[in-house]
PDB file of N, CA and C in Angstrom:
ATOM      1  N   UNK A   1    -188.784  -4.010 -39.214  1.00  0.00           N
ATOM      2  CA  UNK A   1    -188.724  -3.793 -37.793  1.00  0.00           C
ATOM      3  C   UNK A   1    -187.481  -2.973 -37.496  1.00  0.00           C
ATOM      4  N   UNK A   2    -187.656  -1.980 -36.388  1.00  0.00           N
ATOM      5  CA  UNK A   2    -186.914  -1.430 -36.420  1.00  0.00           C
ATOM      6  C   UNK A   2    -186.183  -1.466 -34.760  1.00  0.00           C
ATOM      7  N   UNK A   3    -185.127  -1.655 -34.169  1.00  0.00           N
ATOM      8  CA  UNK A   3    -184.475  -1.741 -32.864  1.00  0.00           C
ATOM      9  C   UNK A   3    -183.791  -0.557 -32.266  1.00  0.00           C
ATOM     10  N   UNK A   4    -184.797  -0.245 -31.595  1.00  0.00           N
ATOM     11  CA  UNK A   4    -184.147   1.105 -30.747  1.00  0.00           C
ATOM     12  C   UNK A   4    -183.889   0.814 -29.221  1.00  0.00           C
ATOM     13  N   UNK A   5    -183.049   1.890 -28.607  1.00  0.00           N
ATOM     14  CA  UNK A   5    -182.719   1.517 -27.007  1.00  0.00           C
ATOM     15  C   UNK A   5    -183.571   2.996 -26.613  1.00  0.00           C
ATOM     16  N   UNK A   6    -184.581   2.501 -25.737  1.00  0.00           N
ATOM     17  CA  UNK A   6    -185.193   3.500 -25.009  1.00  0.00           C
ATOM     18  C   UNK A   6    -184.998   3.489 -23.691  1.00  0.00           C
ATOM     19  N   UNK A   7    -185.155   4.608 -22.970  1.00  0.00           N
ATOM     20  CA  UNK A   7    -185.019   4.924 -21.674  1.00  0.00           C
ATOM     21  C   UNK A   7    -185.927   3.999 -21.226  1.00  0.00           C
ATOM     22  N   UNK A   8    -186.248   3.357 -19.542  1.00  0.00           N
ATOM     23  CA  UNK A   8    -187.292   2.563 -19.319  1.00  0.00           C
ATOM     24  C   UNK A   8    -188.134   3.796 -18.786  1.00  0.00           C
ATOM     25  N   UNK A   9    -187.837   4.734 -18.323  1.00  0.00           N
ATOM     26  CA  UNK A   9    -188.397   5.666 -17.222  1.00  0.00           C
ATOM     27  C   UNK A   9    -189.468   6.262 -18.663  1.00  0.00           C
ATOM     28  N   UNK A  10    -189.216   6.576 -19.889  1.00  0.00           N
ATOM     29  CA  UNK A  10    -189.907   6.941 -20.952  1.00  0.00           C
ATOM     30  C   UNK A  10    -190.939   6.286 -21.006  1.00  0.00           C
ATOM     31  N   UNK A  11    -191.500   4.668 -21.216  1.00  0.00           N
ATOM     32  CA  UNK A  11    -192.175   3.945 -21.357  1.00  0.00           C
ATOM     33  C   UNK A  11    -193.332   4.183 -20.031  1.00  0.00           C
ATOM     34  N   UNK A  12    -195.038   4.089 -20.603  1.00  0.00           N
ATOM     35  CA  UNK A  12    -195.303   3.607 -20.029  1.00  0.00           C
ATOM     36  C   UNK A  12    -196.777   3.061 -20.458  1.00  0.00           C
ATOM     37  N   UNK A  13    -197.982   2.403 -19.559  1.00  0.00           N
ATOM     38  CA  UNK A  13    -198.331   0.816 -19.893  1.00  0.00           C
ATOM     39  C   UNK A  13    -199.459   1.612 -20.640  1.00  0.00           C
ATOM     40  N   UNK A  14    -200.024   0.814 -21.516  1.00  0.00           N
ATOM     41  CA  UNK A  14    -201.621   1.528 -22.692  1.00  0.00           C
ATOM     42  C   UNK A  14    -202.639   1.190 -21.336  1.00  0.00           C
ATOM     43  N   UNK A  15    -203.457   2.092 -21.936  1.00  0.00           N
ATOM     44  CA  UNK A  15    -205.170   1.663 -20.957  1.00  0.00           C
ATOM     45  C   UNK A  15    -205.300   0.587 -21.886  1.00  0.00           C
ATOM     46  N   UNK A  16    -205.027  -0.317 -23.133  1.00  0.00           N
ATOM     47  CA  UNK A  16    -205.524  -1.177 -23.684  1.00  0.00           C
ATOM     48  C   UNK A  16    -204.983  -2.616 -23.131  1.00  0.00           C
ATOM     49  N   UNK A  17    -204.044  -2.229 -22.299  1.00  0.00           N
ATOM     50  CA  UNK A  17    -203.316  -3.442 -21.496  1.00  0.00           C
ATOM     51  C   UNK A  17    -204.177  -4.167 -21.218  1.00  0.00           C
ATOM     52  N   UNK A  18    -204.599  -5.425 -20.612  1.00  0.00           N
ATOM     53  CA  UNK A  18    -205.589  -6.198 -20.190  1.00  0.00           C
ATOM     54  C   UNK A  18    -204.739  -6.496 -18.769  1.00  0.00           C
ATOM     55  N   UNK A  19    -203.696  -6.834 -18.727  1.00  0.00           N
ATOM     56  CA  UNK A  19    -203.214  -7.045 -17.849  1.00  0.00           C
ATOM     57  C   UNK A  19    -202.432  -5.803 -16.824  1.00  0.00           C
ATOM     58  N   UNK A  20    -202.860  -4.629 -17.096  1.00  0.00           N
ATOM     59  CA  UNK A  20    -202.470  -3.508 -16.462  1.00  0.00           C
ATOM     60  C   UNK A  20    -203.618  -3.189 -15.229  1.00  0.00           C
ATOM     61  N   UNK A  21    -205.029  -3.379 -16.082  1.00  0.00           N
ATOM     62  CA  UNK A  21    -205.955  -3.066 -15.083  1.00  0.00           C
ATOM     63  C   UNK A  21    -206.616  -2.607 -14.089  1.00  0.00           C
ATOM     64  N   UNK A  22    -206.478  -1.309 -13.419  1.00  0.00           N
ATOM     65  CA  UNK A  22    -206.774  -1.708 -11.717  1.00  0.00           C
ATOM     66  C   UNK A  22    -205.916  -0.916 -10.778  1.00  0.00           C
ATOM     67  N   UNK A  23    -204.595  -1.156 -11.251  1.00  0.00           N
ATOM     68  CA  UNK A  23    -203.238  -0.465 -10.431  1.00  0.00           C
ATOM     69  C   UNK A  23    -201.992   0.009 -11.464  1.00  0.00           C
ATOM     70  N   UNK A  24    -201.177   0.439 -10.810  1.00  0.00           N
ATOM     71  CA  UNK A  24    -200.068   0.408 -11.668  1.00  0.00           C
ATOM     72  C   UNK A  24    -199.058  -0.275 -11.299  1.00  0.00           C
ATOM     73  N   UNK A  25    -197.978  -0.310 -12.252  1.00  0.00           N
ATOM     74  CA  UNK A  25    -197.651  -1.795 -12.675  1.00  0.00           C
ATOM     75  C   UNK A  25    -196.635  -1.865 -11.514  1.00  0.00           C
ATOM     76  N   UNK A  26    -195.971  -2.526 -11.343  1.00  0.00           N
ATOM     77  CA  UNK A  26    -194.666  -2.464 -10.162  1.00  0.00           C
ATOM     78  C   UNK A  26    -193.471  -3.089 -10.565  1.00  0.00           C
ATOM     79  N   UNK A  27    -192.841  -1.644 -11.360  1.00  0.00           N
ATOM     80  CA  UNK A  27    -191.641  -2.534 -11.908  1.00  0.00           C
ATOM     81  C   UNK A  27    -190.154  -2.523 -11.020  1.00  0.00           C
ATOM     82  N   UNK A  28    -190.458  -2.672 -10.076  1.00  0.00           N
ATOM     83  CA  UNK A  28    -189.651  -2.723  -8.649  1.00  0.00           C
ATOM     84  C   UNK A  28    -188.565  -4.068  -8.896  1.00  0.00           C
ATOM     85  N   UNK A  29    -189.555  -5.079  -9.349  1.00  0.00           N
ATOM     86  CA  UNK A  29    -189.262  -6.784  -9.345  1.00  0.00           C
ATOM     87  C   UNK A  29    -188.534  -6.925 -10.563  1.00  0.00           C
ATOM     88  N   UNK A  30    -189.103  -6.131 -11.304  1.00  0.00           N
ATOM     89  CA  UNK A  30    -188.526  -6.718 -12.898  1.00  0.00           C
ATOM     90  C   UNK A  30    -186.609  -5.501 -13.234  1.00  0.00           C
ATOM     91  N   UNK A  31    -187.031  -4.751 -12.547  1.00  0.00           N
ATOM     92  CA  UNK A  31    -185.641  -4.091 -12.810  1.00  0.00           C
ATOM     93  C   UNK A  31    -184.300  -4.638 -12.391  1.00  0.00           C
ATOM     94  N   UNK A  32    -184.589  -5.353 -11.839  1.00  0.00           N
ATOM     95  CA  UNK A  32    -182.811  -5.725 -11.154  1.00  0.00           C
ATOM     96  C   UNK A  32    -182.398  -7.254 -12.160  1.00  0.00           C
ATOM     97  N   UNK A  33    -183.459  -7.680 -12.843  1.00  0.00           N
ATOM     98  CA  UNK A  33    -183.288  -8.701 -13.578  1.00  0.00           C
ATOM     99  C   UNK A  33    -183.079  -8.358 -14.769  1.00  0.00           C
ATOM    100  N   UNK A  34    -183.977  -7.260 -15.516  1.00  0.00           N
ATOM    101  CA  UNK A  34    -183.381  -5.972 -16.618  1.00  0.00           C
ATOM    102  C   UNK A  34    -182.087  -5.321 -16.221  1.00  0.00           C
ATOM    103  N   UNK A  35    -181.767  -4.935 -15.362  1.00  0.00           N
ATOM    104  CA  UNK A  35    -180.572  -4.863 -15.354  1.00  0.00           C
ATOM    105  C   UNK A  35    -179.285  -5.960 -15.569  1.00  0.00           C
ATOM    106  N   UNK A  36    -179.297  -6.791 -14.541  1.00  0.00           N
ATOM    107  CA  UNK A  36    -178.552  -8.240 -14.583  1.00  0.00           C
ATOM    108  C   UNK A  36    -178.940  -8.427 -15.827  1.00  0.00           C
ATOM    109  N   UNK A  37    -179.330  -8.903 -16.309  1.00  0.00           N
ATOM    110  CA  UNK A  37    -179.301  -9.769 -17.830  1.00  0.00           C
ATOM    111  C   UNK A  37    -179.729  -9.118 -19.078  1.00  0.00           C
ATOM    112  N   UNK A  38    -180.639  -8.375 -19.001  1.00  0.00           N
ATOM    113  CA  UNK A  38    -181.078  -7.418 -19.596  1.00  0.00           C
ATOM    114  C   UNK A  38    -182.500  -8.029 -20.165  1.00  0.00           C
ATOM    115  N   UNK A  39    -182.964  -7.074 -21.609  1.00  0.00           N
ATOM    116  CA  UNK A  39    -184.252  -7.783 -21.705  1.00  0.00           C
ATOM    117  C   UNK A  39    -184.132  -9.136 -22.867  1.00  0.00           C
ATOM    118  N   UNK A  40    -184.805 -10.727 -21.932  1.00  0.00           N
ATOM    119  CA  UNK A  40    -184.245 -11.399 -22.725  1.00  0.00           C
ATOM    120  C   UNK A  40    -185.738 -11.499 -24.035  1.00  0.00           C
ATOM    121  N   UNK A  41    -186.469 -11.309 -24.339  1.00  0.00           N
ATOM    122  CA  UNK A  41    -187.526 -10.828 -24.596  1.00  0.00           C
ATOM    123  C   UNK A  41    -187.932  -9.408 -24.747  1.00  0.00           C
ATOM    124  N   UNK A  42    -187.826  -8.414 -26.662  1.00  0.00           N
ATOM    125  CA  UNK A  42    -187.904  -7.465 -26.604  1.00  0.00           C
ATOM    126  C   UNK A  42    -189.371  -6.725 -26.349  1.00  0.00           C
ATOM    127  N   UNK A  43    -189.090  -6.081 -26.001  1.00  0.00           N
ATOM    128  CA  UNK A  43    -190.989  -4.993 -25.811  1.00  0.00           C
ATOM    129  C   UNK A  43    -191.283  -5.028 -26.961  1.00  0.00           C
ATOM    130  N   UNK A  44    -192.288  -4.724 -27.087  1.00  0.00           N
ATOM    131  CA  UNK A  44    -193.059  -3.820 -28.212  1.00  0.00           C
ATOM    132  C   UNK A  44    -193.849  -2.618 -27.986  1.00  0.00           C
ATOM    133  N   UNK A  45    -193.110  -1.461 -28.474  1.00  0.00           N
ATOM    134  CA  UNK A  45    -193.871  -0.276 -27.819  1.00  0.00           C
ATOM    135  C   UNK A  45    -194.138   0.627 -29.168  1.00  0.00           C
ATOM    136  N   UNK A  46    -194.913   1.114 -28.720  1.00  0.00           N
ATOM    137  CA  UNK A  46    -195.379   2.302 -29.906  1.00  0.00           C
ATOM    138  C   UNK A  46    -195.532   4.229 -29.336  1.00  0.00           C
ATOM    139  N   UNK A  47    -195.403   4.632 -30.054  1.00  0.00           N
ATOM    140  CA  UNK A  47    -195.108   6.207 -29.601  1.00  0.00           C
ATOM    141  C   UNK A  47    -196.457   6.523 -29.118  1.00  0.00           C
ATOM    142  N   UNK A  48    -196.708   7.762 -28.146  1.00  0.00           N
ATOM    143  CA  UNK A  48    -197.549   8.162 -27.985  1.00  0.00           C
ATOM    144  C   UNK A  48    -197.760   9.405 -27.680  1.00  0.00           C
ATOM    145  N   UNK A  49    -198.442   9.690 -28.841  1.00  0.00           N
ATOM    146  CA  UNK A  49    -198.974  11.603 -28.985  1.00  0.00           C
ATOM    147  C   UNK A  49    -199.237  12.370 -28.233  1.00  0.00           C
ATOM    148  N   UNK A  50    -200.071  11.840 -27.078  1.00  0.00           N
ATOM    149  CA  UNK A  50    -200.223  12.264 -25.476  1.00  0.00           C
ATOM    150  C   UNK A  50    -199.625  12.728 -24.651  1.00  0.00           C
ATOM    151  N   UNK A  51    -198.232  12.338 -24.606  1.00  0.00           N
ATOM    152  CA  UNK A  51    -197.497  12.323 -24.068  1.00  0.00           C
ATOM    153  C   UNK A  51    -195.824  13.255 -24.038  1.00  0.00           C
TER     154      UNK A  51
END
């Protein structure tokens, strides 16, 4: 495994999400707590060619 620091603005959600669904996501709520504390729970993200 490997630990990198990515931009958040870089990231964003798979169509395979189940829980993405419908809308997009609203990370309005979750940023000020990523900020304050940071992430206490790492992502798991994978690159994407698309993009």
């Amino acid at each position: 495994m490997e630990l990198k620091h990515i931009d958040i603005a870089r990231l964003s959600v798979s169509a395979a999400n189940m829980r993405a669904r419908g809308k997009a996501p609203d990370l309005g709520n979750i940023l000020p707590s990523v900020r304050a504390r940071g992430v206490l729970v790492p992502l798991i993200v994978r690159p994407n060619d698309r993009r």
